[in-house]
Every structure is written in structure tokens, then in C-alpha cells.
C-alpha atoms as a PDB file:
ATOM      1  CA  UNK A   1       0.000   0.000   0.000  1.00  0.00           C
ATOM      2  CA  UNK A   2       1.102   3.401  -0.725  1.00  0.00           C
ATOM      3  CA  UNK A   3       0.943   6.188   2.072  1.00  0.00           C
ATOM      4  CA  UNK A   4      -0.025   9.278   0.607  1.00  0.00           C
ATOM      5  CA  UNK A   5       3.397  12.090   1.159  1.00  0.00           C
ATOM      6  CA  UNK A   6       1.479  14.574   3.514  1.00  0.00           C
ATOM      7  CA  UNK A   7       4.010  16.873   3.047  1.00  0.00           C
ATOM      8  CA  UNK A   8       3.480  17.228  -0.817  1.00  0.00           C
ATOM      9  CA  UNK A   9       2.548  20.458  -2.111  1.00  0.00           C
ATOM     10  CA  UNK A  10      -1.157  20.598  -2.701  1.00  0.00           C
ATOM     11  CA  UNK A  11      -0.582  22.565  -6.217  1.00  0.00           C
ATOM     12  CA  UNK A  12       1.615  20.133  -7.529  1.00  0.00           C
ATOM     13  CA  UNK A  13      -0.260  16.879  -6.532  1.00  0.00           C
ATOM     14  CA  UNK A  14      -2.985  18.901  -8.318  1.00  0.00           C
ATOM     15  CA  UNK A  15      -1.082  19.389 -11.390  1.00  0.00           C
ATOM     16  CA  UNK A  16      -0.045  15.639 -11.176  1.00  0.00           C
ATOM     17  CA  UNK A  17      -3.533  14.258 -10.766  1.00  0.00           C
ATOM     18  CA  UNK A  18      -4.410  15.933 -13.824  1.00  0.00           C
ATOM     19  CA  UNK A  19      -1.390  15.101 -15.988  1.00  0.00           C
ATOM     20  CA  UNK A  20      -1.986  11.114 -14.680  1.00  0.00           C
ATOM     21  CA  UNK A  21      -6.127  11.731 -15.293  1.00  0.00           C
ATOM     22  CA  UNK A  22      -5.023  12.948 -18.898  1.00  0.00           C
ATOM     23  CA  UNK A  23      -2.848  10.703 -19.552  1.00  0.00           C
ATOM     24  CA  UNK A  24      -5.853   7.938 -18.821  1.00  0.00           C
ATOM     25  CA  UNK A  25      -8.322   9.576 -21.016  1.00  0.00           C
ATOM     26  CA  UNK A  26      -5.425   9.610 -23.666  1.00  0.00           C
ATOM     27  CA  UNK A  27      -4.815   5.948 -23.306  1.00  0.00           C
ATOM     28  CA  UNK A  28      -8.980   5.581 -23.552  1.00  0.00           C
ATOM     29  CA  UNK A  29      -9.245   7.391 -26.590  1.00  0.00           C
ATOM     30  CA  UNK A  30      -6.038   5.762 -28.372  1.00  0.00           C
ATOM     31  CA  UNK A  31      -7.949   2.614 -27.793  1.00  0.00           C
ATOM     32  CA  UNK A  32     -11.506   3.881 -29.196  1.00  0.00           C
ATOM     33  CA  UNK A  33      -9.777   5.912 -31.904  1.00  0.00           C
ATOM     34  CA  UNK A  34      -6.872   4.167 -32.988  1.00  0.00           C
ATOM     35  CA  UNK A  35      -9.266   1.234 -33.144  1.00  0.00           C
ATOM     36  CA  UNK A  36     -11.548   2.746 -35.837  1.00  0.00           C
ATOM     37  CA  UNK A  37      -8.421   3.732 -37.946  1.00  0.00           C
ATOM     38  CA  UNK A  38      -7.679  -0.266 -38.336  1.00  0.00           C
ATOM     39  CA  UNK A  39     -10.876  -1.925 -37.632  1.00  0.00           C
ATOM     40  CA  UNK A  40     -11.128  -2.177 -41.796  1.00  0.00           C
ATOM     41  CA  UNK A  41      -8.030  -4.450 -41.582  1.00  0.00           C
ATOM     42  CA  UNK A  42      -9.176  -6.333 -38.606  1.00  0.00           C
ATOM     43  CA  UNK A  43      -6.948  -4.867 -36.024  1.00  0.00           C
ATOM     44  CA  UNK A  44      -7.628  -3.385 -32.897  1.00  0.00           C
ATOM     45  CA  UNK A  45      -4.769  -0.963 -31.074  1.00  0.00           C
ATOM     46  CA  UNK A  46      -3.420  -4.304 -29.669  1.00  0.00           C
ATOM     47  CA  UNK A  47      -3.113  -6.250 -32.415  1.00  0.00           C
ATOM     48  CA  UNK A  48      -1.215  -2.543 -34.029  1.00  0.00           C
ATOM     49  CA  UNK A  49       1.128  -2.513 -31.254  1.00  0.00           C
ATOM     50  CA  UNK A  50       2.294  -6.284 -31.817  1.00  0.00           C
ATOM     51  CA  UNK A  51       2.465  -5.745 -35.010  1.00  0.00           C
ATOM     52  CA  UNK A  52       3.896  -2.838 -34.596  1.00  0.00           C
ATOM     53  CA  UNK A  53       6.489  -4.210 -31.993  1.00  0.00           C
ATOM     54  CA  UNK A  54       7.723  -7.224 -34.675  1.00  0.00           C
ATOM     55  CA  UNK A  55       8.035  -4.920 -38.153  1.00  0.00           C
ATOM     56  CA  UNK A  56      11.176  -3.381 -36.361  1.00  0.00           C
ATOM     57  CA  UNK A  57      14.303  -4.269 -37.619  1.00  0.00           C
ATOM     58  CA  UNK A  58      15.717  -5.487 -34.164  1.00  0.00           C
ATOM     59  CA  UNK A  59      12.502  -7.998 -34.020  1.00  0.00           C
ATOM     60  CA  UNK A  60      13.200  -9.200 -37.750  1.00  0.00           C
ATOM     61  CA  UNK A  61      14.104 -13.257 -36.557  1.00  0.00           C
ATOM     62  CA  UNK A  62      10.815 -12.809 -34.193  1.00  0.00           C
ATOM     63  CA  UNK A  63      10.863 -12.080 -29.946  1.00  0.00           C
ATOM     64  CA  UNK A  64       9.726 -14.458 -27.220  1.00  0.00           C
ATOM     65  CA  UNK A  65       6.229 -14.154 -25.940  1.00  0.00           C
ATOM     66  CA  UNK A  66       8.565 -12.988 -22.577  1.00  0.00           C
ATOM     67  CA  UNK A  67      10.472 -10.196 -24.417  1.00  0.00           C
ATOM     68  CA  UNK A  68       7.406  -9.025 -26.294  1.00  0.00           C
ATOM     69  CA  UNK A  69       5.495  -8.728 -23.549  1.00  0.00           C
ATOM     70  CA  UNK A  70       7.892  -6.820 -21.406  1.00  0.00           C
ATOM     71  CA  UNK A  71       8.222  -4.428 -25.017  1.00  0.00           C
ATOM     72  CA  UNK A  72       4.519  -3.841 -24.725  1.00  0.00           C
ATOM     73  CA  UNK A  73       4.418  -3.659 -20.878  1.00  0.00           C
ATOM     74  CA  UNK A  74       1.847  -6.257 -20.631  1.00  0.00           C
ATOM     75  CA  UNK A  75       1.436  -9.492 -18.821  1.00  0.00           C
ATOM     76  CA  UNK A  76       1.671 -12.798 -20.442  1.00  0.00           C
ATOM     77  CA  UNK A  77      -0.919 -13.467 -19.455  1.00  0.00           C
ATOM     78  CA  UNK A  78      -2.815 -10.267 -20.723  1.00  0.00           C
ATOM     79  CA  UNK A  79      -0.378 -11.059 -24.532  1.00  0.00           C
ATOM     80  CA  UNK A  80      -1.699 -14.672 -24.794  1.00  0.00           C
ATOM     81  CA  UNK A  81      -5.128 -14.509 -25.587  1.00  0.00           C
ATOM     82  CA  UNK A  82      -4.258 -11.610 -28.047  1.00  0.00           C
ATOM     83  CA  UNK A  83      -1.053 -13.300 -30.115  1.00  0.00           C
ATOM     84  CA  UNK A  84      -3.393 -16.398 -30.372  1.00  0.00           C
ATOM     85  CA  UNK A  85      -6.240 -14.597 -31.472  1.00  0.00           C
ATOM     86  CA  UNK A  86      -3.599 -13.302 -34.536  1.00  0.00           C
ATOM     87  CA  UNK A  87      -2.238 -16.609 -34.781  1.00  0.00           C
ATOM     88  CA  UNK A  88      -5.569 -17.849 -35.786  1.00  0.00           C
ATOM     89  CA  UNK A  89      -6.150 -14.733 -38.028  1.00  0.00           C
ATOM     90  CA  UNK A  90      -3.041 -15.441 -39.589  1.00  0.00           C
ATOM     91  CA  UNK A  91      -1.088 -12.427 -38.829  1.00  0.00           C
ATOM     92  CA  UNK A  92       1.524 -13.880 -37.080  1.00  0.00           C
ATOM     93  CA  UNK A  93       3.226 -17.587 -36.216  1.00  0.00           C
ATOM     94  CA  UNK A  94       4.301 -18.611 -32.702  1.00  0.00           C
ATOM     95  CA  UNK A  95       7.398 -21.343 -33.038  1.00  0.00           C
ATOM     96  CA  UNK A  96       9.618 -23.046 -30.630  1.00  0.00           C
ATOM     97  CA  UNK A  97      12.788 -20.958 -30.349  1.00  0.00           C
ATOM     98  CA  UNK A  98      15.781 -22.778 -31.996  1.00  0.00           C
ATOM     99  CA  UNK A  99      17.935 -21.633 -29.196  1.00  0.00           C
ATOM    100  CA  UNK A 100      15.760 -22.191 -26.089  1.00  0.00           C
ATOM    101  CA  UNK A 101      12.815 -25.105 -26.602  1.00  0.00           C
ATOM    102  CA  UNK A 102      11.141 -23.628 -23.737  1.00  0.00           C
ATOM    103  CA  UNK A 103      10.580 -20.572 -25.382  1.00  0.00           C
ATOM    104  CA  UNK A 104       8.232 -19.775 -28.419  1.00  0.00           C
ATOM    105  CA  UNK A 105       9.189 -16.668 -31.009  1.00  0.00           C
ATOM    106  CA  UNK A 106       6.522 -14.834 -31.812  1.00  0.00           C
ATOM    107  CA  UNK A 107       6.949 -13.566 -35.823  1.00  0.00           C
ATOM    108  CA  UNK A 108       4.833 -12.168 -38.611  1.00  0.00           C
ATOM    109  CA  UNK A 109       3.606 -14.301 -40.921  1.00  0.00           C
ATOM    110  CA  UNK A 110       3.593 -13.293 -45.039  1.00  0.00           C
ATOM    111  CA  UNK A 111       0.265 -12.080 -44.434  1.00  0.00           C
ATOM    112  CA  UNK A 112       0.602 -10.102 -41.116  1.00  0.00           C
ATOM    113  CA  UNK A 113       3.603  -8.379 -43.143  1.00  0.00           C
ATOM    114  CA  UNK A 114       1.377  -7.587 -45.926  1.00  0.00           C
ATOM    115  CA  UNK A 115      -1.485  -5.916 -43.926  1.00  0.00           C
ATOM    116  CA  UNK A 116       0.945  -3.954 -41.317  1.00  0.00           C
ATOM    117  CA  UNK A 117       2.890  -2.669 -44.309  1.00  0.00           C
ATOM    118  CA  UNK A 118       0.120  -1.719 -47.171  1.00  0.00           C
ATOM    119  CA  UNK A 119      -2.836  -1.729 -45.412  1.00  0.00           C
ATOM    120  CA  UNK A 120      -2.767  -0.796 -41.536  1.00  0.00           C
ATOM    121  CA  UNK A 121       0.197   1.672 -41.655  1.00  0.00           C
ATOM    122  CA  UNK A 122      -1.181   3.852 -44.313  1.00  0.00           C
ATOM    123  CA  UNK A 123      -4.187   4.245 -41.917  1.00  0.00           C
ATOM    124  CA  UNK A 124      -1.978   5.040 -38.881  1.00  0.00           C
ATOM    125  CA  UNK A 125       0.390   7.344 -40.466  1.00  0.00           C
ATOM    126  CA  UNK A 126      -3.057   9.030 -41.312  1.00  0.00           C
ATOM    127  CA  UNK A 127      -4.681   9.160 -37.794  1.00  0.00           C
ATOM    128  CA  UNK A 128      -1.164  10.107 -36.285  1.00  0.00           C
ATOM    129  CA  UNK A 129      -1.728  13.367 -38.318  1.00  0.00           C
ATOM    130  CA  UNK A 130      -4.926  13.756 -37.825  1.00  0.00           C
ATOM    131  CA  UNK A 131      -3.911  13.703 -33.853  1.00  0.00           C
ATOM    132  CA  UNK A 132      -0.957  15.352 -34.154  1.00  0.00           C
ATOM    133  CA  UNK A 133      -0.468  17.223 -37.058  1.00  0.00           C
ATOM    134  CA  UNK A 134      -0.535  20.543 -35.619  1.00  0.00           C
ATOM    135  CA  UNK A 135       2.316  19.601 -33.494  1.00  0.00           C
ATOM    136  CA  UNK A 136       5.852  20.900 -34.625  1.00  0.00           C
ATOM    137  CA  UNK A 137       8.654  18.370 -34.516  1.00  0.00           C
ATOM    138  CA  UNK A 138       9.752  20.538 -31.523  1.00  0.00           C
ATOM    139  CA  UNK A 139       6.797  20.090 -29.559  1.00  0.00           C
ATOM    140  CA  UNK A 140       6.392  16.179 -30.441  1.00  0.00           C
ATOM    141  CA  UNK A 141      10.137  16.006 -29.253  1.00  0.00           C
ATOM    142  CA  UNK A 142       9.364  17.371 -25.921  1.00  0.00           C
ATOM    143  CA  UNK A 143       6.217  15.363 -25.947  1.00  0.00           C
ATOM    144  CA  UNK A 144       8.471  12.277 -26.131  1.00  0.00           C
ATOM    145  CA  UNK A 145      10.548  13.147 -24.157  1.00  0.00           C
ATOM    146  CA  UNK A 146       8.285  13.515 -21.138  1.00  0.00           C
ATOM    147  CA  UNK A 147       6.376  10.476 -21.278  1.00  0.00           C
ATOM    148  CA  UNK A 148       9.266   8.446 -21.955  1.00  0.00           C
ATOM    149  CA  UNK A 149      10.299   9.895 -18.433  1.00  0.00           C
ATOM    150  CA  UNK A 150       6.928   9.003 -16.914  1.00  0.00           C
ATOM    151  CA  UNK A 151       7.573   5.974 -18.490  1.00  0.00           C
ATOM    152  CA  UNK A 152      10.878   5.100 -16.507  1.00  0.00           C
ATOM    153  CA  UNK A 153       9.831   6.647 -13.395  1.00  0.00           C
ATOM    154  CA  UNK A 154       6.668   4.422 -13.510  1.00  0.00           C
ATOM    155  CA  UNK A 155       9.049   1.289 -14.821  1.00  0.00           C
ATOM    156  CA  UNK A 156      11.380   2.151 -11.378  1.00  0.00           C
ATOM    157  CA  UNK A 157       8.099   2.435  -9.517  1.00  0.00           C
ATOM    158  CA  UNK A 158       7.023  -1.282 -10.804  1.00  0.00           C
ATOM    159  CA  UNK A 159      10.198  -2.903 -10.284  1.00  0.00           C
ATOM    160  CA  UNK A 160      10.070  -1.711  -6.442  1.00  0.00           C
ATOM    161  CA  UNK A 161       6.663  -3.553  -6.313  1.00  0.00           C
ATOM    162  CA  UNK A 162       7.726  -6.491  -7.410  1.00  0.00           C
ATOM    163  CA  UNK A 163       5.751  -6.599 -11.144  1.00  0.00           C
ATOM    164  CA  UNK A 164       9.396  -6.070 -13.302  1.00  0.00           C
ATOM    165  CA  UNK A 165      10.076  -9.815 -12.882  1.00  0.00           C
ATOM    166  CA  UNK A 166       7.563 -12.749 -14.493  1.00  0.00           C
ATOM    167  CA  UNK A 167       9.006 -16.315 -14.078  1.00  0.00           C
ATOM    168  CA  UNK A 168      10.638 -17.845 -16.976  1.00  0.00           C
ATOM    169  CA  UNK A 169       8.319 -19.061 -20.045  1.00  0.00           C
ATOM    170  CA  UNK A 170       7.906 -22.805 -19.742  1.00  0.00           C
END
């Protein structure tokens, strides 16, 4: 349990609760949104961010379901439903890892590549600017910049809970 700071300063925790409230009501609306954009293709903002997650080039032999998930920030648990749900739809294969039989690699499949690349990301590049596109690189920079610090802040905050470690895949 966390024990509210009673010495925090009242006009920042203000400022805080609405940056954190925002940043929910972002998350809600990427999900409603960002769903329409890709529903035509059969994808919802999940299925974009896997795919999403395996076009780069660092992904290109495929990740464990472990390593994927910890990309996303998911559970397994939450990413197993999801990549078998795209397995079916075949957008993606799940194979035993050549170096690690307890593992499974998690790669697009012909298919998957061929809706990301010509059908979903023409869509997303679109709704990007439709969200964003009175942004200057400048501000989109500092954008970044910021939530990538929430983000490690809140990654530091996780691992002191105890959710940064998942056992190993069997």
C-alpha cells in the first residue's frame, strides 16, 4: 500500500492528478480511436502494437512471448489470448525458439507483413496526423521526451513492487 506524502505540495499533486487523469483519457481514446483507424483491416490498437512491436528491424528473426510482452508492458498473461487470437487470423506464427525449446518466437507471418505494411500503416500514419499534425517536430520532441520519463519513473516504480520480474516461459 502506498501512504499518501502529507508533506506534498497541494498545487503540484494537483497538477499531477491531472497530468496522470489525462494521460488515462489519452490511453482511452487511443484505444476507441486508434481502433476505428484499423478496424477495416481487422486490427484493434493491440493487435497494431504487436504488429507494430515485430516490423522493427531489431525484431526481424521474431521475440519471445517474454520479451514481447515486457516491449509492450503487458502481462503474459494479458499477450496470450491476443497473439493467439492473430495466430488464428493469420497475422503472425508462434514457433519453438531454436535456441531455447522452452521458449516460443513470436513472428509475422507473409500475411501479417502484408497488412501492417500496405494496409494498416497507411491508416496510422493518417490518424497520427490527424492527432498530431498541428504539433511541430519541436513540440512532439518534448512530448516524447516527457512520457518516456513518466515511463521510466513508472518502470522504477514497478520494479520496487515487485511486477518487473515474471518467471521464466515454460
Amino acid at each position: 500500500m502506498v501512504i499518501p506524502n502529507q508533506s506534498a505540495d497541494p498545487a503540484r499533486m494537483a497538477l499531477a492528478n491531472r497530468v496522470f487523469f489525462r494521460l488515462y483519457q489519452c490511453a482511452n481514446m487511443l484505444h476507441k480511436t486508434g481502433t476505428k483507424a484499423v478496424e477495416a483491416e481487422g486490427l484493434t490498437t493491440q493487435q497494431w502494437a504487436v504488429l507494430g512491436a515485430l516490423s522493427r528491424p531489431e525484431a526481424g528473426e521474431g521475440m519471445s512471448v517474454g520479451d514481447l510482452a515486457r516491449y509492450l508492458k503487458v502481462s503474459r498473461q494479458a499477450l496470450s489470448g491476443l497473439l493467439s487470437r492473430m495466430e488464428r487470423d493469420g497475422r503472425l506464427r508462434m514457433a519453438p525458439d531454436g535456441r531455447d525449446r522452452r521458449s516460443r518466437l513470436v513472428s509475422m507471418t507473409p500475411s501479417g507483413l502484408q497488412v501492417w505494411q500496405q494496409e494498416a500503416l497507411p491508416k496510422i500514419h493518417d490518424y497520427y496526423e490527424q492527432v498530431i499534425g498541428d504539433f511541430s517536430v519541436n513540440d512532439i520532441t518534448h512530448t516524447l521526451h516527457y512520457l518516456l520519463r513518466i515511463l521510466e519513473n513508472m518502470q522504477r516504480v514497478d520494479d520496487v513492487q515487485g511486477g518487473g520480474a515474471e518467471p521464466e516461459e515454460n
